[in-house]
N, C-alpha and C. Protein backbone atom coordinates (compact mmCIF):
# COMPACT_ATOMS: atom_id res chain seq x y z
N UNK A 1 14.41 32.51 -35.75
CA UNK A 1 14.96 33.76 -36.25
C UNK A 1 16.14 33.43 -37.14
N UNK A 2 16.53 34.11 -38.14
CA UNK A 2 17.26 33.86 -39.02
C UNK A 2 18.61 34.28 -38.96
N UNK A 3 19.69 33.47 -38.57
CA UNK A 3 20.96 33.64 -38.49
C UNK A 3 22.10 34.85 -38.58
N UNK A 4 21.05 35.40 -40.43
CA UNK A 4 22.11 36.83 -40.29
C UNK A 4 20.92 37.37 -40.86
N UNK A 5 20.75 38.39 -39.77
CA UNK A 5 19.21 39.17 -39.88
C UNK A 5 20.10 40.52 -40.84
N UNK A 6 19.95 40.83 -41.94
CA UNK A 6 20.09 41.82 -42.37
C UNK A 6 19.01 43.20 -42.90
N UNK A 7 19.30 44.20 -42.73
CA UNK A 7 18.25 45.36 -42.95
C UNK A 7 18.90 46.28 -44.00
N UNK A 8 19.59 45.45 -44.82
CA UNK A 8 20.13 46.48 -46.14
C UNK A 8 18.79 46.59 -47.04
N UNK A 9 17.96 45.38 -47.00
CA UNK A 9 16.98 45.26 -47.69
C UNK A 9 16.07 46.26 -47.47
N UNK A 10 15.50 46.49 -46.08
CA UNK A 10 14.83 47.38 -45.60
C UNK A 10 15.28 48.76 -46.35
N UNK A 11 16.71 49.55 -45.72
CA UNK A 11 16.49 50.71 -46.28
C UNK A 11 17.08 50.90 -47.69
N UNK A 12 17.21 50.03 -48.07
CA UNK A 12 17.37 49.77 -49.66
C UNK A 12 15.89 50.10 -50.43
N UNK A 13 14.90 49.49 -49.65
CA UNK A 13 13.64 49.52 -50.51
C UNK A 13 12.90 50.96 -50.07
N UNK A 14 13.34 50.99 -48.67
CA UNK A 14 12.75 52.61 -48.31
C UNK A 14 13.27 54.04 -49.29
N UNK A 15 14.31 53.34 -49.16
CA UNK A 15 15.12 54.82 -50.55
C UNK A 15 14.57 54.63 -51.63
N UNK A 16 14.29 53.62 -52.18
CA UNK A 16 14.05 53.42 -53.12
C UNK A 16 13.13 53.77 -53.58
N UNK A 17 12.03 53.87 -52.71
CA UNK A 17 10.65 54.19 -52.48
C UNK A 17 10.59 55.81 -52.69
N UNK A 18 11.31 56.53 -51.74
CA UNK A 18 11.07 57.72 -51.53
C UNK A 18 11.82 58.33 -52.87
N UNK A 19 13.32 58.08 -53.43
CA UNK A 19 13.58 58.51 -54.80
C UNK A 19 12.95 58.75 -55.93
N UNK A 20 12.55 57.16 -56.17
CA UNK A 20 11.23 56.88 -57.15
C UNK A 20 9.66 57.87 -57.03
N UNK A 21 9.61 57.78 -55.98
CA UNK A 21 8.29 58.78 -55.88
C UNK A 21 8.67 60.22 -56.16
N UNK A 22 10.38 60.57 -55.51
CA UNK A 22 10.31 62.07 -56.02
C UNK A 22 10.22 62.57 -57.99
N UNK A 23 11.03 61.06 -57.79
CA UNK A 23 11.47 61.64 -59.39
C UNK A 23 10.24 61.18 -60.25
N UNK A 24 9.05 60.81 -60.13
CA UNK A 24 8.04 60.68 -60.28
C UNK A 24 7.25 62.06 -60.54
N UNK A 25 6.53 62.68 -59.52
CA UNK A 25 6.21 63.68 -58.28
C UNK A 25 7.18 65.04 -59.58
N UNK A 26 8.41 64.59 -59.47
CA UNK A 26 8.94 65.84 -60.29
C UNK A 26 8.77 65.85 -61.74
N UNK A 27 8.25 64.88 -62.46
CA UNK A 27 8.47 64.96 -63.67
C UNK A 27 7.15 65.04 -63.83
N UNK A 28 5.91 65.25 -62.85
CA UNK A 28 4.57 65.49 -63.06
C UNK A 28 4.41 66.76 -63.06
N UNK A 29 5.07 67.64 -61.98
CA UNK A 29 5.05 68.87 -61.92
C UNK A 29 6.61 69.78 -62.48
N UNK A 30 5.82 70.63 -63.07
CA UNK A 30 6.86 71.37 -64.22
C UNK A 30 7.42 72.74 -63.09
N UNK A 31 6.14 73.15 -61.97
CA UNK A 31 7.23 74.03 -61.02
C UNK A 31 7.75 73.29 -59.63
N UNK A 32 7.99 72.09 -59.93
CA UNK A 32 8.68 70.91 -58.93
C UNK A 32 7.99 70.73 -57.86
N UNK A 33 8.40 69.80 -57.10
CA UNK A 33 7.86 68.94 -55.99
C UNK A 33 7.62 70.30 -54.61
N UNK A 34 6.38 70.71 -54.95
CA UNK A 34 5.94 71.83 -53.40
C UNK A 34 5.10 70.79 -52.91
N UNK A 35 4.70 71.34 -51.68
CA UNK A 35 3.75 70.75 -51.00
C UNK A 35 2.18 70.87 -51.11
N UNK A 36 2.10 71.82 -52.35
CA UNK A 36 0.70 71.85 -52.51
C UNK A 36 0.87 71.18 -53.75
N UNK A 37 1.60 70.96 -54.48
CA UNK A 37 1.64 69.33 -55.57
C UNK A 37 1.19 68.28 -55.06
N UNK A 38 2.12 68.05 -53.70
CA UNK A 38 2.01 66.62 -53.55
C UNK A 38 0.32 66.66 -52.75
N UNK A 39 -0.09 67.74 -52.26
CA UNK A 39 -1.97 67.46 -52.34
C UNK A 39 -2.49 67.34 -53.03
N UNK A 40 -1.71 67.73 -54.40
CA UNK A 40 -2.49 67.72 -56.04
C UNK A 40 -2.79 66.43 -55.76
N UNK A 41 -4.27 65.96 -56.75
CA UNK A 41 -4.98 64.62 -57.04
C UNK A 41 -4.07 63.95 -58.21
N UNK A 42 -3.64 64.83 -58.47
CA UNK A 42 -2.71 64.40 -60.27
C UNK A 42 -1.39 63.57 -59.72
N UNK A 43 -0.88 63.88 -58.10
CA UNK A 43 -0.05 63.34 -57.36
C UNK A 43 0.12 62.06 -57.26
N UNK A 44 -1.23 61.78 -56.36
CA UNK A 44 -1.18 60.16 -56.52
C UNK A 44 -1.37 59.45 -57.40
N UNK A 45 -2.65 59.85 -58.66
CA UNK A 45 -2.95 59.48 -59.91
C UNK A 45 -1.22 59.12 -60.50
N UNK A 46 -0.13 59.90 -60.68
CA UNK A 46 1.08 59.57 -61.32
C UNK A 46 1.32 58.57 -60.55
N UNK A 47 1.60 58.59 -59.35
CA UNK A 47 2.23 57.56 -58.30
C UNK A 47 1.53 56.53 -58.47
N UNK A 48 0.12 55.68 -58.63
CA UNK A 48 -0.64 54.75 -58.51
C UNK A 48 -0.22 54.05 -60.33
N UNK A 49 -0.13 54.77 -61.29
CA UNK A 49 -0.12 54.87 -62.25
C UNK A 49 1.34 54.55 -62.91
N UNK A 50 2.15 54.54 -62.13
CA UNK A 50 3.45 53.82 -62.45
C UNK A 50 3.92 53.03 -61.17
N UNK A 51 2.57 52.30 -60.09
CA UNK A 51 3.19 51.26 -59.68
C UNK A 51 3.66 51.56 -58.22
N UNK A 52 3.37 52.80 -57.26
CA UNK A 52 3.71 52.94 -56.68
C UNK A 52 2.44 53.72 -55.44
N UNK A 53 2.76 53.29 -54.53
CA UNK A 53 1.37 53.72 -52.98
C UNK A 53 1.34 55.15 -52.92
N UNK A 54 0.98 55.96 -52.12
CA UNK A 54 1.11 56.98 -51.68
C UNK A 54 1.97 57.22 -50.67
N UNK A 55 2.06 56.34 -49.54
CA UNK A 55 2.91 56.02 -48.66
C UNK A 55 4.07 56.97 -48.68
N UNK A 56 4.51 57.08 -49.80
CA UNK A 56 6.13 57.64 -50.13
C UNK A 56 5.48 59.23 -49.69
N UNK A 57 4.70 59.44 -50.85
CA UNK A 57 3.97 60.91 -50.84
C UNK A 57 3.41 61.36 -49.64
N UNK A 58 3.20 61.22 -49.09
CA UNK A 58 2.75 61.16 -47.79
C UNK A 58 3.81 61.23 -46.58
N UNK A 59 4.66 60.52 -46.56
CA UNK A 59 5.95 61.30 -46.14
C UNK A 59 6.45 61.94 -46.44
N UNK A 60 6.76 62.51 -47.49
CA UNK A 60 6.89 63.61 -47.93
C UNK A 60 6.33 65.03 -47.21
N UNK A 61 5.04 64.78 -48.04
CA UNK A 61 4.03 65.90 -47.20
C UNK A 61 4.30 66.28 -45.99
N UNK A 62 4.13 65.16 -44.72
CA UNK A 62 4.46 65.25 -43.25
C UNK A 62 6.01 65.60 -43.00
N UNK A 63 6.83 64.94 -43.90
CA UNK A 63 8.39 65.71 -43.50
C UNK A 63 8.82 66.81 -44.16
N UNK A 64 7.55 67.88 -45.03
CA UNK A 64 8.15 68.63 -46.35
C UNK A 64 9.10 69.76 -45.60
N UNK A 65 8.72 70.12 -44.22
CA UNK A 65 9.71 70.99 -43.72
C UNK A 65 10.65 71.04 -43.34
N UNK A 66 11.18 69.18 -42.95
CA UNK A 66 12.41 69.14 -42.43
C UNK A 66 13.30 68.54 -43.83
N UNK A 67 12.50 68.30 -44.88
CA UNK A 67 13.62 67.54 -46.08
C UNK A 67 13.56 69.02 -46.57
N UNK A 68 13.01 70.29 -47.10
CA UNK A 68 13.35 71.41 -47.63
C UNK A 68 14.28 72.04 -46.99
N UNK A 69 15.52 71.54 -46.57
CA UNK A 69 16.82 72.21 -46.15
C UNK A 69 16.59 73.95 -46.59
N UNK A 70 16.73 74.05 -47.59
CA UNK A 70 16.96 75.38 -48.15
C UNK A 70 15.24 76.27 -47.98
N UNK A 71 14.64 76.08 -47.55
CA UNK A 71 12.79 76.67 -47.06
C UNK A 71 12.42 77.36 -48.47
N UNK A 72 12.78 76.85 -49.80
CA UNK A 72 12.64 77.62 -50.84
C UNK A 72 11.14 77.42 -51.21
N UNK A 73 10.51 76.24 -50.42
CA UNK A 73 9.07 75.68 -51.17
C UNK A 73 8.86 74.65 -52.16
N UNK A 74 10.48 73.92 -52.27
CA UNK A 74 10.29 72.74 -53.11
C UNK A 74 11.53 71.85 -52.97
N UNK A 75 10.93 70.75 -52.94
CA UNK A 75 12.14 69.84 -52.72
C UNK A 75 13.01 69.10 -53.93
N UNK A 76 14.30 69.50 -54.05
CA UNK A 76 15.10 69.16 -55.12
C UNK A 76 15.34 67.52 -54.62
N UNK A 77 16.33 67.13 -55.53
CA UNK A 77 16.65 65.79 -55.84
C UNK A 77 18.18 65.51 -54.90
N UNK A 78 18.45 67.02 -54.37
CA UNK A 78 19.58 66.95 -53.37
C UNK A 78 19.02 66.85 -52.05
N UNK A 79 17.39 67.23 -51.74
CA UNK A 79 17.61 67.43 -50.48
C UNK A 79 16.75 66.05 -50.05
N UNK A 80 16.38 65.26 -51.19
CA UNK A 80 15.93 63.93 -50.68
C UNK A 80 16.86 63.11 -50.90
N UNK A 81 17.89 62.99 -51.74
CA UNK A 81 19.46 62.37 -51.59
C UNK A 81 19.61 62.57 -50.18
N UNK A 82 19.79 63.81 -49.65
CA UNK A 82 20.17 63.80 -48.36
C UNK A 82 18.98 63.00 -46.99
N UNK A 83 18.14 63.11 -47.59
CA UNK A 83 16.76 62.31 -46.74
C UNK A 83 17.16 61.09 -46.59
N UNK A 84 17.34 60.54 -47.82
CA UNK A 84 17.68 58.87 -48.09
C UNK A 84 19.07 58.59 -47.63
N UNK A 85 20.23 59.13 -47.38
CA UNK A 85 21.30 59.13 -46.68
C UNK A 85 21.32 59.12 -45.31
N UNK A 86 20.32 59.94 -44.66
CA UNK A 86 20.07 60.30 -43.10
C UNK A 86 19.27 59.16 -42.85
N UNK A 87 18.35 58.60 -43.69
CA UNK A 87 17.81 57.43 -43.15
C UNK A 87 18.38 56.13 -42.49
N UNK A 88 19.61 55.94 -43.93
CA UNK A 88 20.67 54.92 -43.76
C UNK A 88 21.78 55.27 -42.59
N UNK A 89 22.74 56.24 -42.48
CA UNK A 89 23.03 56.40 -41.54
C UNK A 89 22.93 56.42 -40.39
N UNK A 90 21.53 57.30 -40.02
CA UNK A 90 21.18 57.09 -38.59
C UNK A 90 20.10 56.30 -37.91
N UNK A 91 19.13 55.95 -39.42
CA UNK A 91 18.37 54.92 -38.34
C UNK A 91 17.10 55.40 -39.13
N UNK A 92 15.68 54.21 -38.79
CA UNK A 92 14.56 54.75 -38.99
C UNK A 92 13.98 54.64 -37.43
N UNK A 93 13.13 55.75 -37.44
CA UNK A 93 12.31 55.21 -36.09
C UNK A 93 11.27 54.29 -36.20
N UNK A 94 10.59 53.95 -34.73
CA UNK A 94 9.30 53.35 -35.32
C UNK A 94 8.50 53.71 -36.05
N UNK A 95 7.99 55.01 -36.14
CA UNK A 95 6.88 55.49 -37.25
C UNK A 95 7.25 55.21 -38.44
N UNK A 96 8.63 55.59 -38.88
CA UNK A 96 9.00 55.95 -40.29
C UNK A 96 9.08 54.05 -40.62
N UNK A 97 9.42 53.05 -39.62
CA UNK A 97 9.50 52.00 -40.36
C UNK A 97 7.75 51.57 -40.64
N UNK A 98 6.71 51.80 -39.99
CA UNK A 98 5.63 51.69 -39.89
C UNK A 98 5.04 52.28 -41.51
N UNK A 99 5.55 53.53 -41.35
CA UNK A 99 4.89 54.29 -42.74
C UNK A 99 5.87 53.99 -44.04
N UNK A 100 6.86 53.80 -43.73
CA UNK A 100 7.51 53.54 -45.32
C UNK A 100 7.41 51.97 -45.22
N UNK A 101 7.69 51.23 -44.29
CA UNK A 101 8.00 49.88 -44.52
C UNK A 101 7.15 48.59 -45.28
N UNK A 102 5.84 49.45 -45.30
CA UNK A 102 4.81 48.66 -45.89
C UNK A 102 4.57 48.89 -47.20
N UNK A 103 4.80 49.77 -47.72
CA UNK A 103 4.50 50.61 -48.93
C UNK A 103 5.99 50.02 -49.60
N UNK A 104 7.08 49.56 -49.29
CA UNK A 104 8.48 49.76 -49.99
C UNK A 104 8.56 48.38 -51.13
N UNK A 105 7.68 47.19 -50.40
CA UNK A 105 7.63 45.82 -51.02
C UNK A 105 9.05 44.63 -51.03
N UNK A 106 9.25 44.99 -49.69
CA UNK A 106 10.71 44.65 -48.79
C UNK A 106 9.63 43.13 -48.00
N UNK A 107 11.07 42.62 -47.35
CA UNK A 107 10.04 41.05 -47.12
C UNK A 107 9.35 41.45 -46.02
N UNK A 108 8.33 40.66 -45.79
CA UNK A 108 7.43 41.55 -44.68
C UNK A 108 7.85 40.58 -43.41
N UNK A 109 8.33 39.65 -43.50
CA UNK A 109 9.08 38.61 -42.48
C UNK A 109 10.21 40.07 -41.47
N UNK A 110 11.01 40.12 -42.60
CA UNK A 110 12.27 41.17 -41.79
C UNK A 110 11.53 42.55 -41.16
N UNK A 111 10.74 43.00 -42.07
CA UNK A 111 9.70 44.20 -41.32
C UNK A 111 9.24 43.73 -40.22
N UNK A 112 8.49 42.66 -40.27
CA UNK A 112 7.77 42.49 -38.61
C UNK A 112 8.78 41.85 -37.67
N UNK A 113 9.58 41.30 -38.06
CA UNK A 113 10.77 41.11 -37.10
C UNK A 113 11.49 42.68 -36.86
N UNK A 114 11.85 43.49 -37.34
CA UNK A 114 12.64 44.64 -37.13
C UNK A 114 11.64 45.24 -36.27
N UNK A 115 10.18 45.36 -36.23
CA UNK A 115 8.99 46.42 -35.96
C UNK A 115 8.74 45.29 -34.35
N UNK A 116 8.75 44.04 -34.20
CA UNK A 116 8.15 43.18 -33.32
C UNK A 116 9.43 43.34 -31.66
N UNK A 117 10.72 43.73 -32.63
CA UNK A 117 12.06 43.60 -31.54
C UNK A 117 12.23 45.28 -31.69
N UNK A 118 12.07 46.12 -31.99
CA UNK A 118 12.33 47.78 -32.11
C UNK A 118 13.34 47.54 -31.11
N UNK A 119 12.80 47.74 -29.99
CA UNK A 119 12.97 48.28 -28.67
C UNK A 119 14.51 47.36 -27.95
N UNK A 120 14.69 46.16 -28.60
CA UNK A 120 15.63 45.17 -28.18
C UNK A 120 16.72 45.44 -29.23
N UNK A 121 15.79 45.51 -30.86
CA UNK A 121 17.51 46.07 -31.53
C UNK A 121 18.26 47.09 -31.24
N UNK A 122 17.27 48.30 -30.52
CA UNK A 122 17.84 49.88 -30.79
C UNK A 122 18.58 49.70 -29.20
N UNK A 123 19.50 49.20 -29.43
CA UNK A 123 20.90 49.00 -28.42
C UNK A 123 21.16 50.36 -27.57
N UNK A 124 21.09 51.31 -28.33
CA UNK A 124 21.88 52.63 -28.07
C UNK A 124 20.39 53.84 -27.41
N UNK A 125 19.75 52.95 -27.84
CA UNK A 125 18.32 53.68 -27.30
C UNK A 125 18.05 54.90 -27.44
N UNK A 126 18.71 55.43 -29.11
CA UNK A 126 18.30 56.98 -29.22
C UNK A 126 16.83 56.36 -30.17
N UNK A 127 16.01 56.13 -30.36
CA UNK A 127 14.45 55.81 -31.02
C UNK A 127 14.66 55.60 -32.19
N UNK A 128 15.87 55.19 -33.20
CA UNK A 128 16.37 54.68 -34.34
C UNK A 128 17.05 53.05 -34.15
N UNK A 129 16.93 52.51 -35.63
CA UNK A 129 17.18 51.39 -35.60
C UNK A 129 18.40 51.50 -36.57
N UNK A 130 19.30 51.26 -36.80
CA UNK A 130 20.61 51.12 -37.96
C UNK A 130 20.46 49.94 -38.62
N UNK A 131 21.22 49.88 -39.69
CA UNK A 131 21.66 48.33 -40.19
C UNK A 131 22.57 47.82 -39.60
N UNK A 132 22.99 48.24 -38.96
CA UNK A 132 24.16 47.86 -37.73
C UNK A 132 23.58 47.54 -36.74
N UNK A 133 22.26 47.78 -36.35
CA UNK A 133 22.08 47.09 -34.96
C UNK A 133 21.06 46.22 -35.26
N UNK A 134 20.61 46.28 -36.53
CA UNK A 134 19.79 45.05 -36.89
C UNK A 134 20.76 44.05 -36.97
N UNK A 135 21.83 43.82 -37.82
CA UNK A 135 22.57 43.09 -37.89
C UNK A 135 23.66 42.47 -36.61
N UNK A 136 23.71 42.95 -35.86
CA UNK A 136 24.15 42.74 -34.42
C UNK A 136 22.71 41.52 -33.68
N UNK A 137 21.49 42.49 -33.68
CA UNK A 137 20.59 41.73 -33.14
C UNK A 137 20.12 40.61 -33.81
N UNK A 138 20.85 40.00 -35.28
CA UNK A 138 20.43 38.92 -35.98
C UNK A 138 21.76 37.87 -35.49
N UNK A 139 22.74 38.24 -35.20
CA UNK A 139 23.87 37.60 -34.58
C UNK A 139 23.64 37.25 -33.14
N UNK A 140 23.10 38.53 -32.48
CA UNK A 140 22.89 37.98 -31.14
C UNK A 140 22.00 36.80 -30.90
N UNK A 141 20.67 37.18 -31.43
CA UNK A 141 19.74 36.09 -31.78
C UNK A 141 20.22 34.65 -31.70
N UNK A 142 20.78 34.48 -32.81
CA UNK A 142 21.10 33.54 -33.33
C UNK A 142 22.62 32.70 -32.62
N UNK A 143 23.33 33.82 -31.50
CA UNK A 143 24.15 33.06 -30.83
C UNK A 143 23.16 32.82 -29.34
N UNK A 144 22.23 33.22 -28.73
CA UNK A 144 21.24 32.90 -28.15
C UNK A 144 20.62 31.50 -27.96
N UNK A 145 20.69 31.50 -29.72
CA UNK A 145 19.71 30.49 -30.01
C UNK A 145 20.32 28.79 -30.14
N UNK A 146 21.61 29.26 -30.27
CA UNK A 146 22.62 27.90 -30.44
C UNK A 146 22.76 27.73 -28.97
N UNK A 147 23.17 29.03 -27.61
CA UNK A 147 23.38 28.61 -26.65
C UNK A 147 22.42 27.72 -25.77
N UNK A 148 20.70 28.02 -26.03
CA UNK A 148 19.97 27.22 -26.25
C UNK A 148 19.53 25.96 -26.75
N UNK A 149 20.01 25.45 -27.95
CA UNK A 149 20.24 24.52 -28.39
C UNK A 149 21.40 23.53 -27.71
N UNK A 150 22.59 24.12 -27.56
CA UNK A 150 23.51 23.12 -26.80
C UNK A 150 23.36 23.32 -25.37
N UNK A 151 22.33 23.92 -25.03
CA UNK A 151 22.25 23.86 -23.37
C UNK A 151 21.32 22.40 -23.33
N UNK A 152 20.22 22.75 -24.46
CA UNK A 152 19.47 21.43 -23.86
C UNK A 152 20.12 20.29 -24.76
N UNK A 153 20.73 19.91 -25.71
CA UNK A 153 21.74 19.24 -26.19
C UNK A 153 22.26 18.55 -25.03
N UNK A 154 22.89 19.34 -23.95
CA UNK A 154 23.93 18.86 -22.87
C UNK A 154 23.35 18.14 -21.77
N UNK A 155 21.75 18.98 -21.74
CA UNK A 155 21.01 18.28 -20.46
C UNK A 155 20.61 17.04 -20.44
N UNK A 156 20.03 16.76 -22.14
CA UNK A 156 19.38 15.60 -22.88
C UNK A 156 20.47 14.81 -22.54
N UNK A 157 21.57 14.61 -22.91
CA UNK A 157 22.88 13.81 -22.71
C UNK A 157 23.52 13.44 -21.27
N UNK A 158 22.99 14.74 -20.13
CA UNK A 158 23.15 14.18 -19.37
C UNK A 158 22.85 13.14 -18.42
N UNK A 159 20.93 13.55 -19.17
CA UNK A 159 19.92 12.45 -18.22
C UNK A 159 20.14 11.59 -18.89
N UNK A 160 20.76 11.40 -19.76
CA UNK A 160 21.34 9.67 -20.47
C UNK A 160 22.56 9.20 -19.52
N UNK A 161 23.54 10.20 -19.51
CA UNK A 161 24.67 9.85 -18.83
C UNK A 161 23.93 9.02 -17.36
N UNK A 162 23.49 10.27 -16.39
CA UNK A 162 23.30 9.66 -14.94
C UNK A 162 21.89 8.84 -14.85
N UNK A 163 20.90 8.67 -16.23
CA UNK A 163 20.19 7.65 -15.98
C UNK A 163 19.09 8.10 -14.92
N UNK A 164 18.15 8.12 -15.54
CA UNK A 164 16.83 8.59 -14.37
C UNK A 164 15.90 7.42 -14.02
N UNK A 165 15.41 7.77 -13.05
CA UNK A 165 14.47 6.41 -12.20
C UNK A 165 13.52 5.98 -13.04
N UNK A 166 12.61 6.88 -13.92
CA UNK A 166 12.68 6.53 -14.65
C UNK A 166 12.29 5.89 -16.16
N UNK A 167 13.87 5.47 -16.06
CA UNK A 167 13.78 5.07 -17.50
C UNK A 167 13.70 3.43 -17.25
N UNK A 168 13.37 2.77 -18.63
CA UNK A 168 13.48 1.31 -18.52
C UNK A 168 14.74 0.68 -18.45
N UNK A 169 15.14 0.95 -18.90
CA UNK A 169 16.93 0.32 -19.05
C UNK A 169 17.80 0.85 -17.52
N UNK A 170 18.13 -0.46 -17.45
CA UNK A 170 18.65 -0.96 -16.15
C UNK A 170 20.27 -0.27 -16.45
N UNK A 171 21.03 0.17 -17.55
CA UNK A 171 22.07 -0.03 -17.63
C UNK A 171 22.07 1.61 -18.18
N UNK A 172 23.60 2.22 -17.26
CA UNK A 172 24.40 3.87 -17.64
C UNK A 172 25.38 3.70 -18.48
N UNK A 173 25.68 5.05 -19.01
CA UNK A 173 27.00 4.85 -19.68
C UNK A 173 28.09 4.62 -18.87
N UNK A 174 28.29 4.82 -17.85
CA UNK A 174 29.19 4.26 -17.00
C UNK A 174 29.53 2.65 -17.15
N UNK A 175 28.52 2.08 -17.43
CA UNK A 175 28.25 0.61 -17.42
C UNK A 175 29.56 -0.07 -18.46
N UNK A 176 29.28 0.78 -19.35
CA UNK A 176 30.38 0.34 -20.67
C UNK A 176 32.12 -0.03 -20.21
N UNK A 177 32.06 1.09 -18.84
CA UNK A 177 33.74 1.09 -18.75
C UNK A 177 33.87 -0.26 -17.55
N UNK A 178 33.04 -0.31 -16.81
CA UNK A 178 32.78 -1.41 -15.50
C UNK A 178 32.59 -2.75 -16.49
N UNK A 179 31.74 -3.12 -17.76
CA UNK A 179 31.80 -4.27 -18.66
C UNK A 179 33.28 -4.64 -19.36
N UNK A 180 33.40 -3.58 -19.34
CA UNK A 180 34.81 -3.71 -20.35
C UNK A 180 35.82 -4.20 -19.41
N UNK A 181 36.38 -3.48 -18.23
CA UNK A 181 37.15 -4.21 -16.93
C UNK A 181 37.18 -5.63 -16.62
N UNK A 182 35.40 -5.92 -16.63
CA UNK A 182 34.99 -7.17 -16.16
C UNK A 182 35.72 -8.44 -16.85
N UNK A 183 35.81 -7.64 -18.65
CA UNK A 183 35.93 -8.85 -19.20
C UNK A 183 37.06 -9.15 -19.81
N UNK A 184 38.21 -8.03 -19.25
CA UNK A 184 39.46 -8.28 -19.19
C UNK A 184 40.31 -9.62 -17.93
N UNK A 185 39.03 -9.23 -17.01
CA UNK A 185 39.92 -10.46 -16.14
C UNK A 185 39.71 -11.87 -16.17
């Protein structure tokens, strides 16, 4: 596991994802981003067509009632600012890293590490992950992983120190300080 596990990348590419698709999505449709647009076929055709999955659109669709703050029937460029803010702040859950995380083109190493430990990063155990507790759980990891390392570091050194039955060599490190005595007198 990698030392300093960071997830800026993650919701860096998830915003990125979901922005890009609105402002996409909006400049296809002239009476803006409703939810019977984003069923439009002309929807994904734009989205596929400058490079981008459905994935985004598709969350959309499934969250159109909780990102339309204002229930007007279309989602402005403020109320997915605010989508992409709530993401970063509070966390993605498992689904949302499942459905945006593949579609975003983020490393898929840190995705299946973030998606493989969910349950071990989300510290606080409300069903969100932060960049803060990814980054905690890339530190923890990784001080884990040294305490591991110098545990068996210490053990390896010790069955040298006290010498096991065994080994071939007749002679401990102890031996060095009892030779050295010897050949002072």
């Amino acid at each position: 596991m990698s030392k300093h596990l960071d997830g800026t990348s993650l919701f860096t590419g998830m915003n990125s994802g979901l922005t890009n698709t609105f402002a996409i999505l909006s400049s296809t449709f002239k009476d803006g981003v409703t939810l019977k647009n984003l069923s439009n076929a002309n929807a994904t055709s734009a989205l596929t067509s400058n490079g981008l999955g459905v994935n985004f659109k598709s969350y959309l669709q499934t969250n159109f009632s909780s990102v339309d703050k204002n229930k007007d029937g279309k989602l402005t460029a403020d109320e997915v600012q605010d989508l992409t803010t709530n993401l970063t702040r509070n966390g993605m859950t498992l689904q949302q890293l499942y459905q945006l995380g593949t579609s975003s083109g983020m490393s898929s190493s840190l995705l299946d590490t973030v998606i493989s430990h969910f349950n071990e990063i989300d510290k606080n155990k409300d069903g969100k992950v932060t960049n803060a507790e990814i980054q905690a759980y890339g530190v923890d990891s990784s001080v884990e992983t040294q305490k591991k390392s110098d545990r068996n570091s210490m053990l390896k050194q010790m069955s040298t120190f006290y010498e096991t039955a065994a080994s071939d060599n007749d002679e401990s490190l102890l031996d060095y300080k009892y030779l050295s005595e010897d050949s002072d007198k």
